[in-house]
N, C-alpha and C. Protein backbone atom coordinates (compact mmCIF):
# COMPACT_ATOMS: atom_id res chain seq x y z
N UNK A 1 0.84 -1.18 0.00
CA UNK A 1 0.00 0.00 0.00
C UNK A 1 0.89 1.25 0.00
N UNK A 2 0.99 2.29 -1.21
CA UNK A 2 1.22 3.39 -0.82
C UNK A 2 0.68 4.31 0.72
N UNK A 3 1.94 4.68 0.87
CA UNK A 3 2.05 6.12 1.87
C UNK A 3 1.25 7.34 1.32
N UNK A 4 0.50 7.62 2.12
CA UNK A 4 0.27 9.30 2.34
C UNK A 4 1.28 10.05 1.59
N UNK A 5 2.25 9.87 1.82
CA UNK A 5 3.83 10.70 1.28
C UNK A 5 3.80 10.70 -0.34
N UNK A 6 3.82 9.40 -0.65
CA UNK A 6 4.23 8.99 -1.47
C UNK A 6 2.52 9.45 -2.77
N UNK A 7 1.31 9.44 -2.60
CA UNK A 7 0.67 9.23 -3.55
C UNK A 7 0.49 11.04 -4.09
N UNK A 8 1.32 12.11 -2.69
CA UNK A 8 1.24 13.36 -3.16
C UNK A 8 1.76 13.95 -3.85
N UNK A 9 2.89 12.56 -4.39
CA UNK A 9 4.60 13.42 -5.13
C UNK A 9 4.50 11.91 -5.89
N UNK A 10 4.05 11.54 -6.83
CA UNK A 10 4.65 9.89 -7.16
C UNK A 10 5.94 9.86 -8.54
N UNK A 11 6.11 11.21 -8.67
CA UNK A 11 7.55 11.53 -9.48
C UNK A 11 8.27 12.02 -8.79
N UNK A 12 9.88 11.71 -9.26
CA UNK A 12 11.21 12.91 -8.53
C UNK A 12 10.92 14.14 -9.46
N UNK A 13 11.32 14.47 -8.40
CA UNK A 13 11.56 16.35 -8.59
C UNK A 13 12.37 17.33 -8.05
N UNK A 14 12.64 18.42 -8.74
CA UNK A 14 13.72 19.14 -8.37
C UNK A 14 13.19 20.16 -7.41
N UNK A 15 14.20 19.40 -5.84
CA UNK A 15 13.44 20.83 -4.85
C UNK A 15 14.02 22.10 -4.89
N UNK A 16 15.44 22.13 -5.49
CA UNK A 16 16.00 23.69 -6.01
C UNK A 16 17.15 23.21 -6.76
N UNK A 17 17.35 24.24 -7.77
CA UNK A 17 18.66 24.26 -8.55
C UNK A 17 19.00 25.59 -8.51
N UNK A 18 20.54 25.59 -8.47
CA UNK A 18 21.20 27.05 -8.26
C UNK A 18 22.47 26.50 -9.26
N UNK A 19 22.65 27.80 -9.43
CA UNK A 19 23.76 28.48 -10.74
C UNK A 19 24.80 29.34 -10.17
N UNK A 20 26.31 28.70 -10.21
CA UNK A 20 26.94 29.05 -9.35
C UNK A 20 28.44 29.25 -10.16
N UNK A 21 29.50 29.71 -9.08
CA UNK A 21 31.01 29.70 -10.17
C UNK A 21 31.38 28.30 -10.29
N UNK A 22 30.88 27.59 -8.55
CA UNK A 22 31.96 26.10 -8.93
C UNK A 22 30.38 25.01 -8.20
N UNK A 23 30.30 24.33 -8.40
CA UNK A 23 29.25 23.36 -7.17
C UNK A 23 29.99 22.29 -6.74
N UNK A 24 29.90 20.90 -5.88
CA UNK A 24 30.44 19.81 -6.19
C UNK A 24 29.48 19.35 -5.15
N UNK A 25 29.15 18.14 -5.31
CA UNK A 25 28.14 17.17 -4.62
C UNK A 25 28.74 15.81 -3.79
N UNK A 26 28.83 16.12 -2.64
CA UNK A 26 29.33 15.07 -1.74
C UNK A 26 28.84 14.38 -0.72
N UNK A 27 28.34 13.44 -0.27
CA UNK A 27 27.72 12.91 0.77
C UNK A 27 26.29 13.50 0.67
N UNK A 28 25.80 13.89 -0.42
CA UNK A 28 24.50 13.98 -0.23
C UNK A 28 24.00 15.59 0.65
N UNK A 29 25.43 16.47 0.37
CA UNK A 29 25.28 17.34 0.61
C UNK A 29 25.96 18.59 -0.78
N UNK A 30 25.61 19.92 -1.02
CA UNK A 30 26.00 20.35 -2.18
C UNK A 30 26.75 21.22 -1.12
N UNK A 31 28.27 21.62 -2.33
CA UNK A 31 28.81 22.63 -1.58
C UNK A 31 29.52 23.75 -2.91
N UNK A 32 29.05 24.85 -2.20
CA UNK A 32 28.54 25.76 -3.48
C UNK A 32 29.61 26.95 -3.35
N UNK A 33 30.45 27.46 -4.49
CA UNK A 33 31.19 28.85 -4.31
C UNK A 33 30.68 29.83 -5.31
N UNK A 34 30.34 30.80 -4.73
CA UNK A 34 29.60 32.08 -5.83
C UNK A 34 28.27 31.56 -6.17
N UNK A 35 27.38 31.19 -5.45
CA UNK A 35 25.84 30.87 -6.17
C UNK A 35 24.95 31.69 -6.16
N UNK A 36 23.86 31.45 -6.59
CA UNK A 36 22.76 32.35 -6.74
C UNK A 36 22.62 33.19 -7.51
N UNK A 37 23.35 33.60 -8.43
CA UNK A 37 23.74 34.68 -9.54
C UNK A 37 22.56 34.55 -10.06
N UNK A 38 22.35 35.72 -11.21
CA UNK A 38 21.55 35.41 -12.52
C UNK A 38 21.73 36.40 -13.66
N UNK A 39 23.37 37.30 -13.10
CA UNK A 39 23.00 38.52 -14.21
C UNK A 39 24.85 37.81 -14.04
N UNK A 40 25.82 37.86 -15.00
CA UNK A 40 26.72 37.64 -15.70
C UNK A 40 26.87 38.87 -16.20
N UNK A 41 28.05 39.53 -15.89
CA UNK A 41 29.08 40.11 -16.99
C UNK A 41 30.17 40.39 -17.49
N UNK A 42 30.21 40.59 -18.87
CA UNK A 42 31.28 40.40 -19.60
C UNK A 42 32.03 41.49 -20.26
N UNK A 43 33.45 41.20 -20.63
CA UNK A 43 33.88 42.65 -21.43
C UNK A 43 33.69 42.87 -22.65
N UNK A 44 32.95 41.70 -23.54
CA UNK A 44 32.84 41.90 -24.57
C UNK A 44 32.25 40.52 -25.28
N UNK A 45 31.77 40.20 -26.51
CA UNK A 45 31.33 39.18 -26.97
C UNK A 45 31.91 38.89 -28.38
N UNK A 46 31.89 37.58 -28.62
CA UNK A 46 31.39 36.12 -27.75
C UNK A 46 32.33 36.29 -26.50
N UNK A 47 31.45 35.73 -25.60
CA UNK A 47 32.67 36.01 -24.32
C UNK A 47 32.78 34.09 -23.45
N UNK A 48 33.58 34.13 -22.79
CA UNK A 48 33.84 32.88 -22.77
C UNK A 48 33.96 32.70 -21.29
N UNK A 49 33.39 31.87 -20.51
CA UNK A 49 33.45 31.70 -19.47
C UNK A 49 34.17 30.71 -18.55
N UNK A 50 35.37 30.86 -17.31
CA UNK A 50 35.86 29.91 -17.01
C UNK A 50 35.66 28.70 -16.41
N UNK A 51 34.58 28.87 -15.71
CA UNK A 51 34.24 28.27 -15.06
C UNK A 51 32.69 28.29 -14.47
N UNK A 52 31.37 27.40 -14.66
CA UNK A 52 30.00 27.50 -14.19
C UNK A 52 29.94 26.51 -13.71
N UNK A 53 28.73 25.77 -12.56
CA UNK A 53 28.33 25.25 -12.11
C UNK A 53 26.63 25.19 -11.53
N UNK A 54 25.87 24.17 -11.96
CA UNK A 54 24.89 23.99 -11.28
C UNK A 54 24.55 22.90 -10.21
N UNK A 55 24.42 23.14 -9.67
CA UNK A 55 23.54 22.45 -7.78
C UNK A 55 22.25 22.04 -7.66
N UNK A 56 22.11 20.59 -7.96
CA UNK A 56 20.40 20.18 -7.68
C UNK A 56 20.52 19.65 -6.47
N UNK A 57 19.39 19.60 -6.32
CA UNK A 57 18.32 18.73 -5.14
C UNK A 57 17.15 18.13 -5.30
N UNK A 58 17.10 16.50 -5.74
CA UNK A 58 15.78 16.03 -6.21
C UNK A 58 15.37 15.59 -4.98
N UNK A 59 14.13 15.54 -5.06
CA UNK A 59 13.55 14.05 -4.22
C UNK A 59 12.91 13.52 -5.11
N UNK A 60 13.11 12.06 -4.48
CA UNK A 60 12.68 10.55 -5.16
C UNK A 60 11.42 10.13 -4.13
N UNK A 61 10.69 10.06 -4.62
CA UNK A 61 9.42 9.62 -3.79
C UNK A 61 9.47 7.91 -3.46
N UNK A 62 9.12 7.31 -2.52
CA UNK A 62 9.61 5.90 -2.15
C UNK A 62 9.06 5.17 -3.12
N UNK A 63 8.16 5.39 -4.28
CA UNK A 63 7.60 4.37 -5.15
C UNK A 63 8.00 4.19 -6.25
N UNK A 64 9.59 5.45 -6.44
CA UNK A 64 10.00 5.52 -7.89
C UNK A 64 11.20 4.93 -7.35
N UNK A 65 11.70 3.86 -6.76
CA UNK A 65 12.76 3.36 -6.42
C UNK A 65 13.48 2.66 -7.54
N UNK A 66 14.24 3.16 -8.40
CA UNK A 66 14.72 2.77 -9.67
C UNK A 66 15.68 3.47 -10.60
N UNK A 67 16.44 3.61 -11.46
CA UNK A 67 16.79 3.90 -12.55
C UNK A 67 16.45 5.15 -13.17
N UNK A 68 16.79 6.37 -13.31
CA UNK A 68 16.36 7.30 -14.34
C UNK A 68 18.05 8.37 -14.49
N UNK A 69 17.44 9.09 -15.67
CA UNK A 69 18.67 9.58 -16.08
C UNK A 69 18.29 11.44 -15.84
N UNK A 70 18.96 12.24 -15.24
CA UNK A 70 19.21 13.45 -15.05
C UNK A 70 19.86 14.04 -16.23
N UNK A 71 19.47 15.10 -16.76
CA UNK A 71 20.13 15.91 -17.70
C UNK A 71 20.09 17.57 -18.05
N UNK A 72 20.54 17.87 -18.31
CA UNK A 72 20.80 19.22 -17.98
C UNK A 72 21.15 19.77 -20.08
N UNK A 73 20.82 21.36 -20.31
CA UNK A 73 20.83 21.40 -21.40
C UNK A 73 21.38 23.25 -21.39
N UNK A 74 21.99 23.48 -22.12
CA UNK A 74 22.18 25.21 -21.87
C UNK A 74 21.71 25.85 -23.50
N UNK A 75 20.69 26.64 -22.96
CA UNK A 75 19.56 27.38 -24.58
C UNK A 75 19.52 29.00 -24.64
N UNK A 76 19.99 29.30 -24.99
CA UNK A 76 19.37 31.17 -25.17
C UNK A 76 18.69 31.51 -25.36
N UNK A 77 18.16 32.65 -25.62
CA UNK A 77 16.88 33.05 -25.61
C UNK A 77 15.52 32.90 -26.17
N UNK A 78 16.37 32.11 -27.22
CA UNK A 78 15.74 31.69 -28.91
C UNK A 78 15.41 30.32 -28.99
N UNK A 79 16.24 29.58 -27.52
CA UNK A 79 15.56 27.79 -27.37
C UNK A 79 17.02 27.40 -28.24
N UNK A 80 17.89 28.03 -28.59
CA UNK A 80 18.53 27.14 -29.37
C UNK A 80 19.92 26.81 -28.46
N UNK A 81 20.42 25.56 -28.42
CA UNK A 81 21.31 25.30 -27.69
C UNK A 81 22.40 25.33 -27.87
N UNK A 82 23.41 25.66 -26.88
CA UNK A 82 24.49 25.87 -26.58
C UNK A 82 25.48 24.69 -27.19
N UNK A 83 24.91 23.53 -26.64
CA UNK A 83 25.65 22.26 -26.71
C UNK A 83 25.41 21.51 -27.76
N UNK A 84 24.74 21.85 -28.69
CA UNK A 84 24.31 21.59 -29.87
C UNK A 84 23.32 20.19 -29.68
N UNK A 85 22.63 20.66 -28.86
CA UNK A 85 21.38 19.73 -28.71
C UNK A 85 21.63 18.62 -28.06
N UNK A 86 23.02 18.11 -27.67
CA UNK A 86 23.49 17.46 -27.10
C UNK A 86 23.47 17.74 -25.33
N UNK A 87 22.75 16.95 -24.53
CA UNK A 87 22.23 17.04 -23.04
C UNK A 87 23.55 16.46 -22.25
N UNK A 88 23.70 16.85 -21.25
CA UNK A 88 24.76 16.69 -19.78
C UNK A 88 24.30 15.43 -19.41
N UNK A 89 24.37 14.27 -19.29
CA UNK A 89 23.59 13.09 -18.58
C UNK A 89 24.35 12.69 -17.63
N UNK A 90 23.65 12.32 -16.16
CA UNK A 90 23.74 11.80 -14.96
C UNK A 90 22.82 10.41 -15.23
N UNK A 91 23.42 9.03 -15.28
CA UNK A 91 22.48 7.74 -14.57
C UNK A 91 22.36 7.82 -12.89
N UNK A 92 21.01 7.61 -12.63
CA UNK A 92 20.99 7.68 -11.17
C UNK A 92 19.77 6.39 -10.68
N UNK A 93 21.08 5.89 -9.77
CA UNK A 93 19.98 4.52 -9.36
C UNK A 93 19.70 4.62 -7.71
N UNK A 94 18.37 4.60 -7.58
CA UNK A 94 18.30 4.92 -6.21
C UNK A 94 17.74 3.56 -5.66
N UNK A 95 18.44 3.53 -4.83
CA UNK A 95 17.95 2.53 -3.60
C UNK A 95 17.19 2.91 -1.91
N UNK A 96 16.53 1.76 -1.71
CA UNK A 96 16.10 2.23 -0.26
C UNK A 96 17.42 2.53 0.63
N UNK A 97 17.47 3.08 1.33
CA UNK A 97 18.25 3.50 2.36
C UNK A 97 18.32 2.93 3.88
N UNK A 98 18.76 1.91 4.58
CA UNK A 98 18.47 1.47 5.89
C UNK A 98 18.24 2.05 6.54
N UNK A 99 17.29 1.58 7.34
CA UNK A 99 16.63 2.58 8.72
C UNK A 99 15.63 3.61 8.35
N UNK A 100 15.53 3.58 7.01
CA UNK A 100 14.51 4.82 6.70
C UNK A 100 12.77 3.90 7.26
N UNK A 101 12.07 4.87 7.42
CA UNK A 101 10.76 4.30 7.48
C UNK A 101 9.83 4.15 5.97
N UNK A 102 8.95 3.30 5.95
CA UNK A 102 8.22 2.78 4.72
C UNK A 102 7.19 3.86 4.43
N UNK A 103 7.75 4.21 3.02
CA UNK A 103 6.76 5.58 2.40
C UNK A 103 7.63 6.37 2.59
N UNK A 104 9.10 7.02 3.28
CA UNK A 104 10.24 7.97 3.19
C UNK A 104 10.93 8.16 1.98
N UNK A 105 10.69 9.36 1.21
CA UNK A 105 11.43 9.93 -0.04
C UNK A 105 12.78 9.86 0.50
N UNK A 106 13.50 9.56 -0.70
CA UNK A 106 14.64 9.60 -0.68
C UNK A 106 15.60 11.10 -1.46
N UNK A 107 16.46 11.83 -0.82
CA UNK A 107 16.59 12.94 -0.91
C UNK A 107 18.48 12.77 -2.06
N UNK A 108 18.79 13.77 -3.38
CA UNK A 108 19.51 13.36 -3.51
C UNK A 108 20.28 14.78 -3.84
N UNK A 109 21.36 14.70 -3.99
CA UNK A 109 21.78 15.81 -4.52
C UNK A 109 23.03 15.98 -5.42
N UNK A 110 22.80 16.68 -6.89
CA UNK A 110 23.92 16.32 -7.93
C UNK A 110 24.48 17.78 -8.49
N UNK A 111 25.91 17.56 -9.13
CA UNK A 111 26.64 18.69 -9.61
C UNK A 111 26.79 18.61 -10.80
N UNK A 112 26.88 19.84 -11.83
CA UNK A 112 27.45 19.26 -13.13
C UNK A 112 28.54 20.47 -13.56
N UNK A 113 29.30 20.64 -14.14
CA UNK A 113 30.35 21.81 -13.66
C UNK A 113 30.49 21.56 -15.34
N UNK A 114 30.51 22.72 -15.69
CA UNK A 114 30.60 23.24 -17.04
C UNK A 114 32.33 24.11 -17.21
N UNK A 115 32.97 23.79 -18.37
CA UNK A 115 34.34 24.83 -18.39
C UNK A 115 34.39 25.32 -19.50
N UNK A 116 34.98 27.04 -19.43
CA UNK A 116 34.79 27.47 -20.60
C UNK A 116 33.58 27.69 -21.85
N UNK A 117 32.97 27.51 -20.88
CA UNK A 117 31.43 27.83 -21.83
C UNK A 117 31.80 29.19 -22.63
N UNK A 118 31.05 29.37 -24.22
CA UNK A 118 30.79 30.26 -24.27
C UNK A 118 29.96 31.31 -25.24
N UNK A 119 29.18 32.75 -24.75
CA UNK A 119 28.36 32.74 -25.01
C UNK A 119 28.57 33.63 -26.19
N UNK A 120 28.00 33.93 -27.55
CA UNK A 120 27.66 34.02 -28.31
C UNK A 120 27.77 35.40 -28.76
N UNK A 121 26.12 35.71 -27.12
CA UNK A 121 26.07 37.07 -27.67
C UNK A 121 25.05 37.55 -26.78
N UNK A 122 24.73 38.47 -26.19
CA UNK A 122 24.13 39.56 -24.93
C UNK A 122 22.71 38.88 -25.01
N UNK A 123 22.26 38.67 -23.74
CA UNK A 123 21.01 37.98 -23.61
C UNK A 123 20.36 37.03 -22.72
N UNK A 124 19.74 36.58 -22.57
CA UNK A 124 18.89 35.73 -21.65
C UNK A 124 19.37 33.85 -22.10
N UNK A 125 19.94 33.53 -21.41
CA UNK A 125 20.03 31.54 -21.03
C UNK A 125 19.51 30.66 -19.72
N UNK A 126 19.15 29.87 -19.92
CA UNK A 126 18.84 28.79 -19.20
C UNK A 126 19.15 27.76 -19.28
N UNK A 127 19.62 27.29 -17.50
CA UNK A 127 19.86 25.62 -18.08
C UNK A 127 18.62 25.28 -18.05
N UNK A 128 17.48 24.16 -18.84
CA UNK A 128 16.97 23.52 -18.37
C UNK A 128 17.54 21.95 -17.95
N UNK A 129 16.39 21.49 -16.94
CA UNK A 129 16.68 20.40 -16.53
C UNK A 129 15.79 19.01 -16.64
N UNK A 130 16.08 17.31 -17.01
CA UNK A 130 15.30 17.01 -17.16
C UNK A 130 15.79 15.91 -16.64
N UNK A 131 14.24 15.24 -16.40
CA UNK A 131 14.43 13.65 -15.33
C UNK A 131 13.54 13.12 -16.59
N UNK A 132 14.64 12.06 -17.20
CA UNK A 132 14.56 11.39 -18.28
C UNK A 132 14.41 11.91 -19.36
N UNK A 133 13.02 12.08 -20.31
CA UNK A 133 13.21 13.09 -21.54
C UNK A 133 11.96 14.62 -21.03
N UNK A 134 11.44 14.34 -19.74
CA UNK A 134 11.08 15.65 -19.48
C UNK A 134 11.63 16.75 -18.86
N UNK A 135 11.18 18.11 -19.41
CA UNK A 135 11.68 19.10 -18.68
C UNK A 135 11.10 19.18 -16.72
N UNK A 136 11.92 19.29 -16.25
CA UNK A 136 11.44 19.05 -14.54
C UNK A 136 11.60 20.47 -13.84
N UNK A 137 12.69 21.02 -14.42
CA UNK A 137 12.96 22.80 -14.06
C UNK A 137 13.88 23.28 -14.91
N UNK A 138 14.00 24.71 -15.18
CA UNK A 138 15.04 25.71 -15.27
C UNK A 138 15.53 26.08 -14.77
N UNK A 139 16.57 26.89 -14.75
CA UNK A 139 17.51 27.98 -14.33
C UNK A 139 17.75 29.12 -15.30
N UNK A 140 17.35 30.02 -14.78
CA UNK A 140 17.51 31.25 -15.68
C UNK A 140 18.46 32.11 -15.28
N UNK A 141 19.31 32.83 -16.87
CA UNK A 141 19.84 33.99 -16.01
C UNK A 141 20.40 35.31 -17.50
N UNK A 142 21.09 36.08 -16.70
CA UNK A 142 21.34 37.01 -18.27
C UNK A 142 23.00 37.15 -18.25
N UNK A 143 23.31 37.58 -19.50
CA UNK A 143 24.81 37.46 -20.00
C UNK A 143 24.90 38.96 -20.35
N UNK A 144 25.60 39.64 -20.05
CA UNK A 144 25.38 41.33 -20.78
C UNK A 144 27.06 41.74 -20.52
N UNK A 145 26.82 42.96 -21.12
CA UNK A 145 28.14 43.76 -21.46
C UNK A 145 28.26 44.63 -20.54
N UNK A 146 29.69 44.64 -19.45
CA UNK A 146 30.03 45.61 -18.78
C UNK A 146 29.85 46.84 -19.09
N UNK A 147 29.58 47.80 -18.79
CA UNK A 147 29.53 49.47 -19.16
C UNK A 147 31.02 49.57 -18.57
N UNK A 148 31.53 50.46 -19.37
CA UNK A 148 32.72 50.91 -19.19
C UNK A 148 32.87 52.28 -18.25
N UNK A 149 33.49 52.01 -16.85
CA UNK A 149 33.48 52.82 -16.14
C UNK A 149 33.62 54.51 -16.00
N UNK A 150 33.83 55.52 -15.66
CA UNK A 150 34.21 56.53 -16.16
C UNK A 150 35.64 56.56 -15.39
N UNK A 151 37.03 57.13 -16.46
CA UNK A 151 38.05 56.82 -15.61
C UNK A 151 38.67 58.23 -14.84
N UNK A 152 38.68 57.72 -13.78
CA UNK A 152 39.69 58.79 -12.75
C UNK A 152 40.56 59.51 -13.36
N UNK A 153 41.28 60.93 -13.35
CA UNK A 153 42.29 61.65 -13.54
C UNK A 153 43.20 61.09 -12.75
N UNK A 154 44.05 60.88 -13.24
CA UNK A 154 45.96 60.49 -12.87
C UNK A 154 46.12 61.45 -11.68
N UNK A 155 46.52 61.16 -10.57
CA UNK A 155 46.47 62.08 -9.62
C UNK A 155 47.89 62.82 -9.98
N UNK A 156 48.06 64.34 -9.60
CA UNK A 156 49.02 64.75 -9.94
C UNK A 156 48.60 66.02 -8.97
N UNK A 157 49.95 66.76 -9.86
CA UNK A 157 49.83 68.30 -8.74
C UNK A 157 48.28 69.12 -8.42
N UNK A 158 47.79 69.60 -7.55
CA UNK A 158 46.93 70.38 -7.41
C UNK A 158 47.11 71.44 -8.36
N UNK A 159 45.95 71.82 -9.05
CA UNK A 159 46.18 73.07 -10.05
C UNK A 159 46.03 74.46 -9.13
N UNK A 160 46.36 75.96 -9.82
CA UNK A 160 46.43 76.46 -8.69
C UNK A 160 44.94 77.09 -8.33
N UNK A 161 44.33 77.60 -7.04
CA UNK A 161 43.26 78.55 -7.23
C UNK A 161 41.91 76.91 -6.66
N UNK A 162 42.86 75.94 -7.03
CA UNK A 162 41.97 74.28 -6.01
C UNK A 162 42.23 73.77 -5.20
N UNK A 163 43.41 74.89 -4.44
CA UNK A 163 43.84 73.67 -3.46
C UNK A 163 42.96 74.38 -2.17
C-alpha cells in the first residue's frame, strides 16, 4: 500500500537548482562557491566563461525506487542550444536507504560543472533540466556587457586657485 507521502509526489523532482562559479556534490550534501547569480558580466562578446556550475536537489518519492537519467541542457533566448542539442547526462539509481521508514522519499543531490562555456552574444540563457526526456525545471539567467566605467584623472599636482 502506498504512503500518504508517497501518492502526493509519485515523481522525482527538483526541490532547487542554483547556478553558481563552482558546485560539487558530496555525501548527499552540495557545496557551493559564488551561487545564486543570474545577471553575468562580460567585457565583450562572444565572451567565454571559465568556469559554471549547477547544484540540484531532487527528491525521489519511495515508489519511484529505480533507474532514471538526469540531464541538464544550456539554450538562449531563442531555445537554441548551446551544446548543440546534445544534453549533460547523470544515470541515477536509487535505492532504499536502511533505517529509513516505509513511504520515506529519498533525498539526492547532484553537480554538473561546465568549463569554458561560451556565449555568443548579450542575452537571456537557461539551463533547463530534465528527469529522463522531461523538462522538470530551469535555471535562468542574463549574460550582458560591462559598461565601461568613467576613468579617474591620474592624480598629480593640485592646479592652482583648487587647493
Amino acid at each position: 500500500m502506498d504512503s500518504f507521502e508517497t501518492s502526493l509526489d509519485p515523481t522525482p523532482r527538483i526541490e532547487f537548482a542554483i547556478v553558481a562559479d563552482a558546485v560539487q556534490a558530496v555525501g548527499g550534501k552540495l557545496y557551493v562557491l559564488g551561487g545564486g547569480w543570474d545577471m553575468l558580466w562580460v567585457g565583450s562578446f562572444p565572451a567565454r566563461h571559465p568556469s559554471m556550475g549547477i547544484g540540484i536537489r531532487i527528491r525521489v518519492p519511495w515508489s519511484q525506487i529505480e533507474e532514471f537519467t538526469l540531464s541538464v541542457d544550456l539554450v538562449d533566448e531563442d531555445g537554441k542550444s548551446l551544446f548543440g542539442g546534445k544534453r549533460f547526462s547523470q544515470k541515477i539509481k536509487v535505492t532504499r536507504r536502511l533505517g529509513r521508514p516505509a513511504g520515506s522519499d529519498t533525498g539526492l543531490t547532484r553537480a554538473f560543472t561546465f568549463n569554458n562555456l561560451l556565449f555568443p552574444k548579450p542575452g537571456g540563457y537557461a539551463f533547463p533540466i530534465f528527469v529522463g526526456s522531461t523538462e522538470v525545471a530551469r535555471i535562468r539567467f542574463r549574460v550582458d556587457k560591462r559598461s565601461a566605467r568613467p576613468r579617474r584623472p591620474a592624480p598629480g599636482p593640485v592646479p592652482p586657485g583648487d587647493a
